[in-house]
N, C-alpha and C. Protein backbone atom coordinates (compact mmCIF):
# COMPACT_ATOMS: atom_id res chain seq x y z
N UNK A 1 20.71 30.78 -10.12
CA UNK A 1 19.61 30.23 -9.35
C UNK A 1 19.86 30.47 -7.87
N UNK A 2 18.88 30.70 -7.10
CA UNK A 2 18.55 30.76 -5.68
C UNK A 2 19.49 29.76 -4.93
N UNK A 3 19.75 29.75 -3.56
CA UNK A 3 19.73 28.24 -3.22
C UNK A 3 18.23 27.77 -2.61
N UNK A 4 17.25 28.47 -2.30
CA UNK A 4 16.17 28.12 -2.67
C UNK A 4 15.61 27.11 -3.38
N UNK A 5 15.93 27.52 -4.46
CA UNK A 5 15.27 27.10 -6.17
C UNK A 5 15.92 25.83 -6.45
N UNK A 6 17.24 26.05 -5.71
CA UNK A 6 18.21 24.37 -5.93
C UNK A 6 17.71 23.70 -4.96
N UNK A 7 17.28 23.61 -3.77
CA UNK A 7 16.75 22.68 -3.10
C UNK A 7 15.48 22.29 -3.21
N UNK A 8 14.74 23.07 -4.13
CA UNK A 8 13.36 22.72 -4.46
C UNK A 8 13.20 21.59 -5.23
N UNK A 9 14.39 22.17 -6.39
CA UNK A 9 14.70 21.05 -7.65
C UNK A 9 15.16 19.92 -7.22
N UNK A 10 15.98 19.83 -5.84
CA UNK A 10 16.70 18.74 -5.70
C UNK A 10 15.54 17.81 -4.92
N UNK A 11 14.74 18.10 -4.33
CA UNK A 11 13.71 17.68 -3.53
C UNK A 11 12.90 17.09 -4.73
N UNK A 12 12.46 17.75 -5.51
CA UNK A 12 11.88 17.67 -6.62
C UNK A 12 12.09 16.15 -7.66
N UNK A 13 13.73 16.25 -7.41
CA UNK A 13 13.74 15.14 -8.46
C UNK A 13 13.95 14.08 -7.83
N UNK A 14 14.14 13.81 -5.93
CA UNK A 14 14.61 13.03 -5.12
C UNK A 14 12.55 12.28 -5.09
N UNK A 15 11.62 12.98 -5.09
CA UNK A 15 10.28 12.74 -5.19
C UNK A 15 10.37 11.64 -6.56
N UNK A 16 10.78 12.42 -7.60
CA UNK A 16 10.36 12.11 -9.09
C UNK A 16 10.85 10.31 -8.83
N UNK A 17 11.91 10.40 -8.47
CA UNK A 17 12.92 9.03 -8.41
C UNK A 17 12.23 8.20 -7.53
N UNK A 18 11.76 8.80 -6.32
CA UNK A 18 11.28 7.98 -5.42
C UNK A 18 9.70 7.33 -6.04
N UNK A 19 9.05 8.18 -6.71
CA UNK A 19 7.58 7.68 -6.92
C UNK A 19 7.29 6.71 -8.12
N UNK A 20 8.93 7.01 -9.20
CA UNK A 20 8.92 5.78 -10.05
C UNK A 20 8.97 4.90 -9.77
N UNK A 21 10.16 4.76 -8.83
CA UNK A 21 10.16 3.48 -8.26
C UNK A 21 9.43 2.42 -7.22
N UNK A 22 8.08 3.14 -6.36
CA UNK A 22 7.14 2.65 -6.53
C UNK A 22 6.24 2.54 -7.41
N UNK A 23 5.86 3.18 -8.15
CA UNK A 23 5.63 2.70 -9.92
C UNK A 23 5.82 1.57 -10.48
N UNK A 24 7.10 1.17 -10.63
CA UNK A 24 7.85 0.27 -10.80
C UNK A 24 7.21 -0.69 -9.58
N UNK A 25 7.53 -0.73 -8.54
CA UNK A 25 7.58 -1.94 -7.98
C UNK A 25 6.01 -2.45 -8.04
N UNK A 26 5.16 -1.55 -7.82
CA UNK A 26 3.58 -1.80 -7.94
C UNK A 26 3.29 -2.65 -9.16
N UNK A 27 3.74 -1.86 -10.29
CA UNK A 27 3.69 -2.95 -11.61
C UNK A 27 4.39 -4.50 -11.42
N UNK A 28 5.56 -4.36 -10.89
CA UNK A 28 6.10 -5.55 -10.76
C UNK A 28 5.58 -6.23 -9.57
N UNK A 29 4.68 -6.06 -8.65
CA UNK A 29 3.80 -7.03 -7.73
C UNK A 29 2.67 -7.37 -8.70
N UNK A 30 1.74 -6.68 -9.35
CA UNK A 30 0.31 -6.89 -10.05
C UNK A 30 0.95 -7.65 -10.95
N UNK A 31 2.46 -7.91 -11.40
CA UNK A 31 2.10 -8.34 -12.70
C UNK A 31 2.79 -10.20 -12.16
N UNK A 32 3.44 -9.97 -10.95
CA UNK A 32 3.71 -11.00 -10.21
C UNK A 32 2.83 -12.20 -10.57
N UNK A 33 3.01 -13.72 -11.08
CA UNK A 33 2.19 -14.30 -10.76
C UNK A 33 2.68 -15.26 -10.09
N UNK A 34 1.40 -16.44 -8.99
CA UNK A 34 1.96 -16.86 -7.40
C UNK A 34 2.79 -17.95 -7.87
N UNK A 35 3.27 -18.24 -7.44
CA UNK A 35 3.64 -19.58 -7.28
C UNK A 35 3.30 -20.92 -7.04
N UNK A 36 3.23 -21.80 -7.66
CA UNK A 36 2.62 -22.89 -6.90
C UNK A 36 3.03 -23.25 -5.40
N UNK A 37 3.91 -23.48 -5.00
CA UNK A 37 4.94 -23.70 -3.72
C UNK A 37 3.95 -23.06 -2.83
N UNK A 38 3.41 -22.16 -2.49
CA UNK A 38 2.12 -21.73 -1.75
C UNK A 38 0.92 -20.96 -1.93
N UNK A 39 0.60 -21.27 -3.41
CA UNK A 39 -0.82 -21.24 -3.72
C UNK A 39 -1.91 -21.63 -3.46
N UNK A 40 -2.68 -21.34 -2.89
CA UNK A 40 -4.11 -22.28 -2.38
C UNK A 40 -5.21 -21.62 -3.17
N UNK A 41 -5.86 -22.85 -3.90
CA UNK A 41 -6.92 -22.35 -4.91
C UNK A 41 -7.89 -21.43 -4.33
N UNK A 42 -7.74 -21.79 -2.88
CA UNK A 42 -9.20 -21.26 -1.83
C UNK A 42 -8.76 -19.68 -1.88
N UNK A 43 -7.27 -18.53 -2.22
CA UNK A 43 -7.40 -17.95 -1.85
C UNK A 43 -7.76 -16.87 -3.18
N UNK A 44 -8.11 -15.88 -3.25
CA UNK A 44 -8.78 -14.73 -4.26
C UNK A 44 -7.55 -14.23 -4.39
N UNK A 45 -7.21 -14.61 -5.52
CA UNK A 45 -5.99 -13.32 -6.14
C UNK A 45 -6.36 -12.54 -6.80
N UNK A 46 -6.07 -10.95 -6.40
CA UNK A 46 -6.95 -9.87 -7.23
C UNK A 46 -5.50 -8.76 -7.58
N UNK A 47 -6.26 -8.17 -8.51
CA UNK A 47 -5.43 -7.07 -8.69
C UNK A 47 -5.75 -5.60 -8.45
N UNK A 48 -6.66 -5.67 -8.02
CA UNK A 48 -7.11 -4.12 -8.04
C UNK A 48 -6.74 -3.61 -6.39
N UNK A 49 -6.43 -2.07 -6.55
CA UNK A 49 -6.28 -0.98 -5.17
C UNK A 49 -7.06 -1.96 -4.50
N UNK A 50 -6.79 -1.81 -2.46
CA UNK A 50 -7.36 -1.88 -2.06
C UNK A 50 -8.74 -0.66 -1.80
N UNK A 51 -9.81 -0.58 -1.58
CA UNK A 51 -10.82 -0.09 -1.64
C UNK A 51 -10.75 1.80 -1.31
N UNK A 52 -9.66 1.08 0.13
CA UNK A 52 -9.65 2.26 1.09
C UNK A 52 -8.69 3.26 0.74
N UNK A 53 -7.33 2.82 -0.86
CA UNK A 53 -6.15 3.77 -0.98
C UNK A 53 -6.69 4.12 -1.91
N UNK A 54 -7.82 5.31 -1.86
CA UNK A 54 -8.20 6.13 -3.09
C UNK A 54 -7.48 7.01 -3.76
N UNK A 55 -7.52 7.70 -5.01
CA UNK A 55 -6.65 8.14 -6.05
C UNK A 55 -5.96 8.97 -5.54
N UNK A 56 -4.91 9.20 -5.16
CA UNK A 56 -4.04 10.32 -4.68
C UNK A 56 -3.29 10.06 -3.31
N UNK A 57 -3.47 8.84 -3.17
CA UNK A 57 -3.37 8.35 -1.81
C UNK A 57 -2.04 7.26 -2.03
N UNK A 58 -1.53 6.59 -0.98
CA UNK A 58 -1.05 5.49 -0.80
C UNK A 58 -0.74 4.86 0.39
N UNK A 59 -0.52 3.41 0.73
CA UNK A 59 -0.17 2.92 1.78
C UNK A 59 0.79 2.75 2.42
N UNK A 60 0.97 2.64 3.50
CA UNK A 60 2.14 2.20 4.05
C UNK A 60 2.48 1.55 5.85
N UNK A 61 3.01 0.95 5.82
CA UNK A 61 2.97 0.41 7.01
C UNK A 61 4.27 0.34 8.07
N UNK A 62 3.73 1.18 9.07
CA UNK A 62 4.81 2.04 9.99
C UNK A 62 4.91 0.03 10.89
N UNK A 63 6.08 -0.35 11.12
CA UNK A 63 6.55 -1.44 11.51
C UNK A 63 8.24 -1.70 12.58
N UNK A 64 7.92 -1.88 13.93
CA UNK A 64 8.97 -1.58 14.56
C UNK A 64 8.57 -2.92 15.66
N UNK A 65 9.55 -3.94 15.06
CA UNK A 65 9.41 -5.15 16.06
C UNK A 65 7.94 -5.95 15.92
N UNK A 66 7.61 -6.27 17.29
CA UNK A 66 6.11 -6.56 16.68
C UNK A 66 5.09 -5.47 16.43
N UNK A 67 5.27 -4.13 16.67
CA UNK A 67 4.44 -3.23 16.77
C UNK A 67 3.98 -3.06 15.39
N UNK A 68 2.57 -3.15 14.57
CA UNK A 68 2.95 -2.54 12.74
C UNK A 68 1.23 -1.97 13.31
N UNK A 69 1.22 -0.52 12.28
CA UNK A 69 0.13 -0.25 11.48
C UNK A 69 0.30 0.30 10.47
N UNK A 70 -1.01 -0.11 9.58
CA UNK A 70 -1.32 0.46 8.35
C UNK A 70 -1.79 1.98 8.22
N UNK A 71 -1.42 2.88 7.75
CA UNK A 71 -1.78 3.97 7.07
C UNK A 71 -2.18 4.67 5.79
N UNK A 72 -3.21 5.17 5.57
CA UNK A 72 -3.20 5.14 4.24
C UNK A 72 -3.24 7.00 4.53
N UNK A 73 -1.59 7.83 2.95
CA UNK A 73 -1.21 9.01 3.26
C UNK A 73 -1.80 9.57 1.91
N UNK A 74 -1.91 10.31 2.55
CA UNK A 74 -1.99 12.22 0.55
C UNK A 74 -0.71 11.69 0.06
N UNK A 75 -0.39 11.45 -1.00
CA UNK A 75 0.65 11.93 -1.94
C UNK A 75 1.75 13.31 -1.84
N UNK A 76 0.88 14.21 -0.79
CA UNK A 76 1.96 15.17 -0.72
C UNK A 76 2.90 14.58 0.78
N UNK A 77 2.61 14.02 1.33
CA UNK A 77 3.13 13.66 2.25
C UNK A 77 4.77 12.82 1.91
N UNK A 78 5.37 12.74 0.49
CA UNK A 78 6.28 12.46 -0.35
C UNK A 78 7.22 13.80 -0.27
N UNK A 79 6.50 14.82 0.40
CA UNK A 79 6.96 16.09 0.27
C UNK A 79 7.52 16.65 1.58
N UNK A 80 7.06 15.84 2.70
CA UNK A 80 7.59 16.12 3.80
C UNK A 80 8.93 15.65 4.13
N UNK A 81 9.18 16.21 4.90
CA UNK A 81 11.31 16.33 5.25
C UNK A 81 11.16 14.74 6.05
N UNK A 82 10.43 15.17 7.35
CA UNK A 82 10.10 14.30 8.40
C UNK A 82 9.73 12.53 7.73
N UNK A 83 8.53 12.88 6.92
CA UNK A 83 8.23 11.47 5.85
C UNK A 83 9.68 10.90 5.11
N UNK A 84 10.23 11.92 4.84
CA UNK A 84 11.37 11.71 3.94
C UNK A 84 12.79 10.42 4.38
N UNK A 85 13.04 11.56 5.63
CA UNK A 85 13.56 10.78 6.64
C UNK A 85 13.75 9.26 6.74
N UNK A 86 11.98 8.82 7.01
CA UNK A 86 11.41 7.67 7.27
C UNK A 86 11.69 6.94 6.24
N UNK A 87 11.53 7.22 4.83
CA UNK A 87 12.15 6.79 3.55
C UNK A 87 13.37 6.56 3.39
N UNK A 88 14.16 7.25 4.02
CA UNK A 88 15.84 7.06 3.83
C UNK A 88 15.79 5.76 5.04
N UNK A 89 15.28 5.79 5.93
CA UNK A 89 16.04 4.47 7.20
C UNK A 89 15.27 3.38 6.41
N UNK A 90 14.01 3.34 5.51
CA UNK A 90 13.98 2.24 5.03
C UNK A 90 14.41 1.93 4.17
N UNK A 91 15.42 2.27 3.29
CA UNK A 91 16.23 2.22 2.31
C UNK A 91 17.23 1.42 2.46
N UNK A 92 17.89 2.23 3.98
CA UNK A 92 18.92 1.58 4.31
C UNK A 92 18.58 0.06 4.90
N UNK A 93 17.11 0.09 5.87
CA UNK A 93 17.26 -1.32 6.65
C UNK A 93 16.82 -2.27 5.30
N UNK A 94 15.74 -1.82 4.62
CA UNK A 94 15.30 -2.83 3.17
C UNK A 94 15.82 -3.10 2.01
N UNK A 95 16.29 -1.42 1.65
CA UNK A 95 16.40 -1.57 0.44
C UNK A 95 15.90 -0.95 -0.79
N UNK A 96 15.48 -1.34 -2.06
CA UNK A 96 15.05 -0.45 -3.13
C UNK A 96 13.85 -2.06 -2.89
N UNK A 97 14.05 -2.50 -2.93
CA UNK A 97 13.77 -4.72 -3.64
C UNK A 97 12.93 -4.58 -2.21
N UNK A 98 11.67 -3.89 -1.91
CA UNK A 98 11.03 -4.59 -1.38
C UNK A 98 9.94 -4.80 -1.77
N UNK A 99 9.18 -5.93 -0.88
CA UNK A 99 8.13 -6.61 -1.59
C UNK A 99 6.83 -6.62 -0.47
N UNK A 100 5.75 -6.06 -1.33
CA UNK A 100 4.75 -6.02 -0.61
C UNK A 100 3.97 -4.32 -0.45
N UNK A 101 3.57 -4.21 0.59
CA UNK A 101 3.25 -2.56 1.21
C UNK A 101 4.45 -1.91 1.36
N UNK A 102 4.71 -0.85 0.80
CA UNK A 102 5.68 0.02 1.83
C UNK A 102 5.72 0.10 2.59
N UNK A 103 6.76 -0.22 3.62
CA UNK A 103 6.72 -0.68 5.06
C UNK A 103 7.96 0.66 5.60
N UNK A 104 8.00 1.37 6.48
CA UNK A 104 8.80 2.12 7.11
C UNK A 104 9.37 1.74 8.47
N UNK A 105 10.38 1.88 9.06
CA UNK A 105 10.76 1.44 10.09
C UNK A 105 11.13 2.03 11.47
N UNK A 106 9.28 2.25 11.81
CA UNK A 106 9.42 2.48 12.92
C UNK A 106 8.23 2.43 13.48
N UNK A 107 8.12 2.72 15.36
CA UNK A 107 6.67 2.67 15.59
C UNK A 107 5.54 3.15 15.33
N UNK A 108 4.61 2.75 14.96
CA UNK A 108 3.21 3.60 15.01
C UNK A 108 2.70 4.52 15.16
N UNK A 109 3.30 4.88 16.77
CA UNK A 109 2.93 6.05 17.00
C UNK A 109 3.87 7.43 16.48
N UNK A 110 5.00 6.55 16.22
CA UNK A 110 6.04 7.89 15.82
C UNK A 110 5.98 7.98 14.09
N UNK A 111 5.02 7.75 13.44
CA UNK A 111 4.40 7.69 12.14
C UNK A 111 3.06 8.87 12.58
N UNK A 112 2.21 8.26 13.51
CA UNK A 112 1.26 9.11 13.58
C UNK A 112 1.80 10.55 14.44
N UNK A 113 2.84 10.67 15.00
CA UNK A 113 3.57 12.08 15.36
C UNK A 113 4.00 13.19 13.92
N UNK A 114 4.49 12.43 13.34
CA UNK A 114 4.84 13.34 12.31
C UNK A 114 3.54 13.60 11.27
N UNK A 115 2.19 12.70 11.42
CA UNK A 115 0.79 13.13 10.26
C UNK A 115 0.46 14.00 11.12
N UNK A 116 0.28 14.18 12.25
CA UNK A 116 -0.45 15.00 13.35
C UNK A 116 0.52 15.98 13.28
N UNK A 117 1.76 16.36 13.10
CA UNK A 117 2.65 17.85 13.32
C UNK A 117 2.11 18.31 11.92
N UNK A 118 2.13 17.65 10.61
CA UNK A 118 1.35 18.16 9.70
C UNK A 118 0.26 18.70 9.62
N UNK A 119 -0.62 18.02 10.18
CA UNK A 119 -2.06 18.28 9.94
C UNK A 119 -2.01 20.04 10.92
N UNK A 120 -1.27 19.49 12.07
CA UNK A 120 -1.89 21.37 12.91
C UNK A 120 -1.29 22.37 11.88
């Protein structure tokens, strides 16, 4: 094999691992149920996507101090080095065990630097 072909595969299965395990954690939020300790009848517990992360998509929320926004990315964007990156420092500062949106750790704008070097 190439070394090409080995870093494709290795990328490949570093994706595969990574997207189960949001898989995994998505199932294990929907299937979450609240707690009493801060349940309020008043609020709508739902299970479905939000509206705006259509099929092929997902969320995530670039977060550095008080600074956070939401993004919603392509699925290939799992494929970028730069995205990748961003995945490894939240690994290290979070963890595998987090709860909620995928949250990445850093500012906003240096989330929207690396969609914009993509997109040109």
């Amino acid at each position: 094999m190439k070394e090409g072909e080995i870093k494709l595969i290795t990328k490949f299965k570093m994706l595969r691992s990574f997207v189960g395990k949001i898989r995994n954690g998505l199932s294990l939020l929907v299937a979450r149920k609240p707690e009493f300790s801060y349940f309020n009848e008043d609020d709508q517990v739902t299970d479905a996507v939000p509206q705006d992360v259509m099929e092929g998509y997902f969320a995530v929320l670039a977060i550095k101090g008080e600074e956070a926004q939401r993004f919603i990315l392509e699925l290939n964007y799992l494929n970028d080095p730069a995205f990748l990156g961003l995945l490894d420092q939240a690994k290290e500062e979070y963890g595998f065990r987090q709860k909620g949106a995928l949250a990445v750790p850093c500012r906003p704008q240096e989330l929207q630097k690396i969609l914009d070097h993509r997109r040109a």
